[in-house]
C-alpha atoms as a PDB file:
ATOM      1  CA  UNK A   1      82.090 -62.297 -34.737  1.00  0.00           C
ATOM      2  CA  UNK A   2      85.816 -61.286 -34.853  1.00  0.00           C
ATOM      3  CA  UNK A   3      85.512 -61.042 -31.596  1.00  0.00           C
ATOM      4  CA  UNK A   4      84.390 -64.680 -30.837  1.00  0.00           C
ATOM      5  CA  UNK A   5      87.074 -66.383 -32.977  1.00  0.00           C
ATOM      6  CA  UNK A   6      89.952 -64.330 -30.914  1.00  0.00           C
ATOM      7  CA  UNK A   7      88.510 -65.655 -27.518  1.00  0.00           C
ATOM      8  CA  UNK A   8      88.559 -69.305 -28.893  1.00  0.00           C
ATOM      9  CA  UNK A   9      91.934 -68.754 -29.930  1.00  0.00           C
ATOM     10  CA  UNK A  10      93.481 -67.290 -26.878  1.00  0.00           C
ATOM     11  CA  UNK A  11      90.858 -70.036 -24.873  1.00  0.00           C
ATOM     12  CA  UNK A  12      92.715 -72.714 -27.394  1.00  0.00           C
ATOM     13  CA  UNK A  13      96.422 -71.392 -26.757  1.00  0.00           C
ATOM     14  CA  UNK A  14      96.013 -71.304 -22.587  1.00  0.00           C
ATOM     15  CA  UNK A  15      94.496 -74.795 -23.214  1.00  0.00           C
ATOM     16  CA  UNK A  16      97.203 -76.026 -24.742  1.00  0.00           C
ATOM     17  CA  UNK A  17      99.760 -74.233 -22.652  1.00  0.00           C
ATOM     18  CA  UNK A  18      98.293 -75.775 -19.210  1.00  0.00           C
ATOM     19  CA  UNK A  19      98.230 -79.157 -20.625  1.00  0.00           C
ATOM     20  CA  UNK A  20     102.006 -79.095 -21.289  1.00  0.00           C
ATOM     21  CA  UNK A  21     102.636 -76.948 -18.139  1.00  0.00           C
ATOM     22  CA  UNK A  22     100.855 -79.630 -15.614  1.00  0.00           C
ATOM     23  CA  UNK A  23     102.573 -82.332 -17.777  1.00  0.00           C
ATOM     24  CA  UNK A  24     105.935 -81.165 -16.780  1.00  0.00           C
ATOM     25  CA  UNK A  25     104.761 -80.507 -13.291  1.00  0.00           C
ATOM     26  CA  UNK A  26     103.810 -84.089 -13.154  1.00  0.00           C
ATOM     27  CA  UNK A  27     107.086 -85.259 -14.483  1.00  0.00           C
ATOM     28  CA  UNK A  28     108.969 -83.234 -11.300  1.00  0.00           C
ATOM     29  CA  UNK A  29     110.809 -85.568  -8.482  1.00  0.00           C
ATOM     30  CA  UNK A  30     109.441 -84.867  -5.989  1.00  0.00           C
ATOM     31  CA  UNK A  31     106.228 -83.575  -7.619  1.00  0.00           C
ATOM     32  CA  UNK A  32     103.172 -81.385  -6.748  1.00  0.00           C
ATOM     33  CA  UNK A  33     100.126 -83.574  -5.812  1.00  0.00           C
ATOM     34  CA  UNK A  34     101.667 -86.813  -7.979  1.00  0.00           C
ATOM     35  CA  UNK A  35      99.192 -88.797  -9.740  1.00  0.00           C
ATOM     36  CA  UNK A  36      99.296 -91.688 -12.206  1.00  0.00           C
ATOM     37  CA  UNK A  37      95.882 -91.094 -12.937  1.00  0.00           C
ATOM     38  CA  UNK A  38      95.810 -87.267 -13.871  1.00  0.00           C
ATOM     39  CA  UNK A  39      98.962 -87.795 -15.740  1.00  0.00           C
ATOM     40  CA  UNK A  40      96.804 -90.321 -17.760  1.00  0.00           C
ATOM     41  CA  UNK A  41      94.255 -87.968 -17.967  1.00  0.00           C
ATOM     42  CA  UNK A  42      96.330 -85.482 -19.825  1.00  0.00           C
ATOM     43  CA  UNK A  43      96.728 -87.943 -22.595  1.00  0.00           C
ATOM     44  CA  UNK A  44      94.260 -89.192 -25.658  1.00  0.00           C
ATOM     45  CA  UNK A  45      93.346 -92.855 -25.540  1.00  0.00           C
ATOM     46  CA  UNK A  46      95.149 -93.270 -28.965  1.00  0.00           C
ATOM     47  CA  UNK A  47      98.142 -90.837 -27.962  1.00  0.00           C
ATOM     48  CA  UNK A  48     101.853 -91.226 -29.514  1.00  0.00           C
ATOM     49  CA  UNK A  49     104.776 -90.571 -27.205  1.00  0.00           C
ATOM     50  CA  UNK A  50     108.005 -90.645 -29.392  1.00  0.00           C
ATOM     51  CA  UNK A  51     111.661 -89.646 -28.752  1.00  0.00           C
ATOM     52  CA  UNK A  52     113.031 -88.355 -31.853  1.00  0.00           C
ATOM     53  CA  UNK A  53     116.573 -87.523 -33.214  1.00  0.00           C
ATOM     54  CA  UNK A  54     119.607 -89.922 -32.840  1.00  0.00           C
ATOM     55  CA  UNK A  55     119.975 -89.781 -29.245  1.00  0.00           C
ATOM     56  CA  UNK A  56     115.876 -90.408 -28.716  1.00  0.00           C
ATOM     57  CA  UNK A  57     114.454 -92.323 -30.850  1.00  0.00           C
ATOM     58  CA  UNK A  58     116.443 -95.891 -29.619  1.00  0.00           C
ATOM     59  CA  UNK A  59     116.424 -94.746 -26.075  1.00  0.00           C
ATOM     60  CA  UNK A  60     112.652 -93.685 -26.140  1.00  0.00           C
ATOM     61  CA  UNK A  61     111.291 -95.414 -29.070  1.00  0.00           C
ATOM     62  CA  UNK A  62     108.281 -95.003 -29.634  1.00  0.00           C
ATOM     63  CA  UNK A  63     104.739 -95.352 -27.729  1.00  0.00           C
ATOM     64  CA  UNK A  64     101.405 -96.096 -28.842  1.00  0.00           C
ATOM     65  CA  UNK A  65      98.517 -95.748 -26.618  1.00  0.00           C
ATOM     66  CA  UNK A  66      97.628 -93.960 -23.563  1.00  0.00           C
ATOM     67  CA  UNK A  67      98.617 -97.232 -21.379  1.00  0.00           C
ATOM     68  CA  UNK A  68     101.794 -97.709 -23.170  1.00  0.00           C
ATOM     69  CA  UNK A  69     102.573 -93.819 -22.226  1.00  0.00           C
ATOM     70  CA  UNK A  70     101.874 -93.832 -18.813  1.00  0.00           C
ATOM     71  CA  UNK A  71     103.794 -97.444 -18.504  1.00  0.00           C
ATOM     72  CA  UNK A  72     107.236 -96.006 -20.227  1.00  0.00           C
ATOM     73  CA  UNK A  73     106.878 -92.269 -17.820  1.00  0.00           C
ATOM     74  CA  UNK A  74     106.293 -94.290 -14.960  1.00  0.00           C
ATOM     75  CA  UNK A  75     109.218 -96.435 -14.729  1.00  0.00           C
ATOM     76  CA  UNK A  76     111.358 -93.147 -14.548  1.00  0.00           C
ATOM     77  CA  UNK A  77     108.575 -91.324 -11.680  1.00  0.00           C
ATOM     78  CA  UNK A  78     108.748 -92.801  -8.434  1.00  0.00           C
ATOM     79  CA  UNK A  79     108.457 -95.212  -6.813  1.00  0.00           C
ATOM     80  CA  UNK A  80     111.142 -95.507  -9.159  1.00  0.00           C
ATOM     81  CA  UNK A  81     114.282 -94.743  -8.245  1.00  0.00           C
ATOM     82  CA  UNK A  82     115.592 -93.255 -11.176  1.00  0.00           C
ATOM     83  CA  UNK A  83     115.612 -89.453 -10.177  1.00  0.00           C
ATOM     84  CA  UNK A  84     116.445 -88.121  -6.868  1.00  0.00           C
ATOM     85  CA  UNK A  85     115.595 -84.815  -7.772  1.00  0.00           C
ATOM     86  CA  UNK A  86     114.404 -83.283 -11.838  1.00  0.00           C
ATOM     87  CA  UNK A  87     112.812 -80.155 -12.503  1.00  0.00           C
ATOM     88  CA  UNK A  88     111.451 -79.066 -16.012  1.00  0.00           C
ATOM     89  CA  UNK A  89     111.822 -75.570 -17.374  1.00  0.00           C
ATOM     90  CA  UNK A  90     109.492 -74.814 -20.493  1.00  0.00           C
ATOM     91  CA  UNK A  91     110.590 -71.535 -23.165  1.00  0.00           C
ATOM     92  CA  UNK A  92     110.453 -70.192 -26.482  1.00  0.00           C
ATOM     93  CA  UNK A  93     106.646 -71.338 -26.635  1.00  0.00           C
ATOM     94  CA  UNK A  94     105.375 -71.356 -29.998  1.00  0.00           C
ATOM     95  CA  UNK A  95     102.199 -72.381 -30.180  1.00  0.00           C
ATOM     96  CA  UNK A  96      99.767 -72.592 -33.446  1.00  0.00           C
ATOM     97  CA  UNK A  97      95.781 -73.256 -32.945  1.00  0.00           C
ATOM     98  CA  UNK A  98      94.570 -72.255 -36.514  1.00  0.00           C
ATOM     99  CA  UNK A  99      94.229 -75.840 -36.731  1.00  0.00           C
ATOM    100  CA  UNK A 100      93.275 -79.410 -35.600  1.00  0.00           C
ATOM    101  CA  UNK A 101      94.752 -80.442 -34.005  1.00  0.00           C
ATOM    102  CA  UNK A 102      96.717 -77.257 -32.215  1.00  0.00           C
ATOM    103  CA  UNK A 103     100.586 -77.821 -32.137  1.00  0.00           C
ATOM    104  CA  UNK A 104     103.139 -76.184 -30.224  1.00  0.00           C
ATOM    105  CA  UNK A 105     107.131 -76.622 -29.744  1.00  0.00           C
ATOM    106  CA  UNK A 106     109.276 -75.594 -26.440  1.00  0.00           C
ATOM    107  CA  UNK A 107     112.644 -75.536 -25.024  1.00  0.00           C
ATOM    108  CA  UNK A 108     112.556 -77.717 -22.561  1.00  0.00           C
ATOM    109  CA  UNK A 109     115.485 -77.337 -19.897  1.00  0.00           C
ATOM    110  CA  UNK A 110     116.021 -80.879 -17.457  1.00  0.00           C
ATOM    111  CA  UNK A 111     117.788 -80.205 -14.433  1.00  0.00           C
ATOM    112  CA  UNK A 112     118.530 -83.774 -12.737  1.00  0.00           C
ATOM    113  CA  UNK A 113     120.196 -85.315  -9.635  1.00  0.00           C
ATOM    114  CA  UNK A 114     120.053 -89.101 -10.161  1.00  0.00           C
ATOM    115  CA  UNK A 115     120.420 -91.591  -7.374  1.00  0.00           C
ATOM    116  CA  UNK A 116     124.239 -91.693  -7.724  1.00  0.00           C
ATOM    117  CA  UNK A 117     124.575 -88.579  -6.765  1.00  0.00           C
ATOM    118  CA  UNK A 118     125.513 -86.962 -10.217  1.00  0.00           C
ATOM    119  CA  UNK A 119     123.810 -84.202 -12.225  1.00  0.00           C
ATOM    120  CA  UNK A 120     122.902 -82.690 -15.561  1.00  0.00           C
ATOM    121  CA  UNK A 121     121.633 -80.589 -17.571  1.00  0.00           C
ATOM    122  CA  UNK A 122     119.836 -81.221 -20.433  1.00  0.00           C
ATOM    123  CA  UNK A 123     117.906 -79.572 -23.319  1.00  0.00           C
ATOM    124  CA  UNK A 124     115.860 -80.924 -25.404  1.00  0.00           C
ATOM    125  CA  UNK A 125     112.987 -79.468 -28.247  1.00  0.00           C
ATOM    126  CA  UNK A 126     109.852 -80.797 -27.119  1.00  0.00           C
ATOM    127  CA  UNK A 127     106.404 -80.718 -29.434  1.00  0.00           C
ATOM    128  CA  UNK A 128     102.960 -81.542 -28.487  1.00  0.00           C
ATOM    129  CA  UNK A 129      99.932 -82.577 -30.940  1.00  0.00           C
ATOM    130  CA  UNK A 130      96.620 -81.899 -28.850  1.00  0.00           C
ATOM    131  CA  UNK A 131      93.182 -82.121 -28.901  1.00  0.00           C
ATOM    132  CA  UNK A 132      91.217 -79.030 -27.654  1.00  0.00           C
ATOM    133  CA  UNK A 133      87.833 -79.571 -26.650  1.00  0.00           C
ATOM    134  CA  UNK A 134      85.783 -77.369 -23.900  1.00  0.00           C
ATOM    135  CA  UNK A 135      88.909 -75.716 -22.459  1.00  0.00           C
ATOM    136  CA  UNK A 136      90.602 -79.044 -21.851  1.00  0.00           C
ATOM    137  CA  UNK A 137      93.600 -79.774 -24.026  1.00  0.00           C
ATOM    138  CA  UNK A 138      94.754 -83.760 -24.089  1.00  0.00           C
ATOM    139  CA  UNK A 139      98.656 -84.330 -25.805  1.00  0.00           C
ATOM    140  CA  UNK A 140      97.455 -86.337 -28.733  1.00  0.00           C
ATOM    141  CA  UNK A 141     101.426 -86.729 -30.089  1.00  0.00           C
ATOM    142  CA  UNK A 142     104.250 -85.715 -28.416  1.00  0.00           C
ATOM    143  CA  UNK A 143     107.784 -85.800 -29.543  1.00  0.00           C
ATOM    144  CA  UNK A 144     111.560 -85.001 -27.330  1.00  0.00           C
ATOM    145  CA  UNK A 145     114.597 -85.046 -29.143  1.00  0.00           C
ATOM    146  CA  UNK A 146     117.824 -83.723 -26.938  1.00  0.00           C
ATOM    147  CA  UNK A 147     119.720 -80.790 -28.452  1.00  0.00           C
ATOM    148  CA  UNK A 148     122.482 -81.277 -25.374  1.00  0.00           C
ATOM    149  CA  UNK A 149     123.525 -82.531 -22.480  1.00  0.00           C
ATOM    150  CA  UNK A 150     126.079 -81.248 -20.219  1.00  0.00           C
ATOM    151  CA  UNK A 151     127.223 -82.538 -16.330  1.00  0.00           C
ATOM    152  CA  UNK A 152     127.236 -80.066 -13.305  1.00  0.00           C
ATOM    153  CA  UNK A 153     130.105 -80.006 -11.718  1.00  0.00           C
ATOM    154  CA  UNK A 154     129.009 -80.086  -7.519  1.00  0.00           C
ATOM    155  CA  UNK A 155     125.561 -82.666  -7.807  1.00  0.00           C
ATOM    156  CA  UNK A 156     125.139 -82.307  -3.934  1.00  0.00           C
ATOM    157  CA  UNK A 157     124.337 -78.619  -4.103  1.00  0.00           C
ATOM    158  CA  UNK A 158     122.002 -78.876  -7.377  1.00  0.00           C
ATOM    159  CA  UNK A 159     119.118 -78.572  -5.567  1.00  0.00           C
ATOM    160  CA  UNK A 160     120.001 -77.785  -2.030  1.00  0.00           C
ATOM    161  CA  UNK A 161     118.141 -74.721  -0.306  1.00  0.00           C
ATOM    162  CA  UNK A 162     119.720 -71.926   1.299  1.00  0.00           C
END
């Protein structure tokens, strides 16, 4: 039995972990395969996307509703013209599935090139509420609040290639 209840655990954890993995792959400029709908898909209908902390919470606000998710993330995914090019490192995964729903909190590292040219990087503590049903995790309530923010000094060769 012991047995059983550590392979729904570690079935609970990946879960969890690919959710918020594809999430940030999604949320890439350019991304992998984008799609509005499979972004959607990686939220509950009744899902809560807040920015927290004084920097957040008035720029974010708060979100209600899978619609209401999707309609804030996509005015800053193209076609908008927001990002020319942003990349999302997740770290320091801690991740608890003892209970329902299963939580975890990141590092999240933003590295950005914005349509003017300019760059950043940010960092920011990122948690995710989620639902965990049949191997298939869905962000029930996730929060963002920035920790820092700091400008790169040559934009143009952010992202260049070799």
């Amino acid at each position: 039995m012991q047995s059983a209840a550590l392979t729904e655990r570690i079935e609970r954890r990946e879960a969890v972990h690919r959710v918020m993995c594809r999430y940030m792959e999604l949320c890439d400029v350019p991304s992998v395969n984008f799609s509005l709908d499979e972004l959607a898909s990686l939220f509950t209908h009744d899902a809560v996307w807040e920015g927290i902390g004084s920097a957040y919470s008035g720029k974010f606000g708060k979100r209600v509703g899978r619609r209401a998710v999707i309609g804030m993330l996509a005015e800053y995914l193209p076609p908008s013209t927001h990002f020319r090019r942003n990349v999302h490192l997740l770290g320091s995964a801690q991740i608890d599935v003892d209970d329902t729903p299963a939580r975890g909190r990141w590092i999240m590292q933003q590295l950005s090139t914005y349509e003017d040219g300019s760059s950043e990087l940010l960092v920011a503590r990122v948690t995710a509420e989620c639902e965990v049903q049949g191997g298939t995790a869905r962000i029930k309530h996730f929060t963002t609040e920035k920790l820092f923010v700091t400008r790169l000094d040559e934009p143009t060769r952010l992202f260049e290639s070799n």
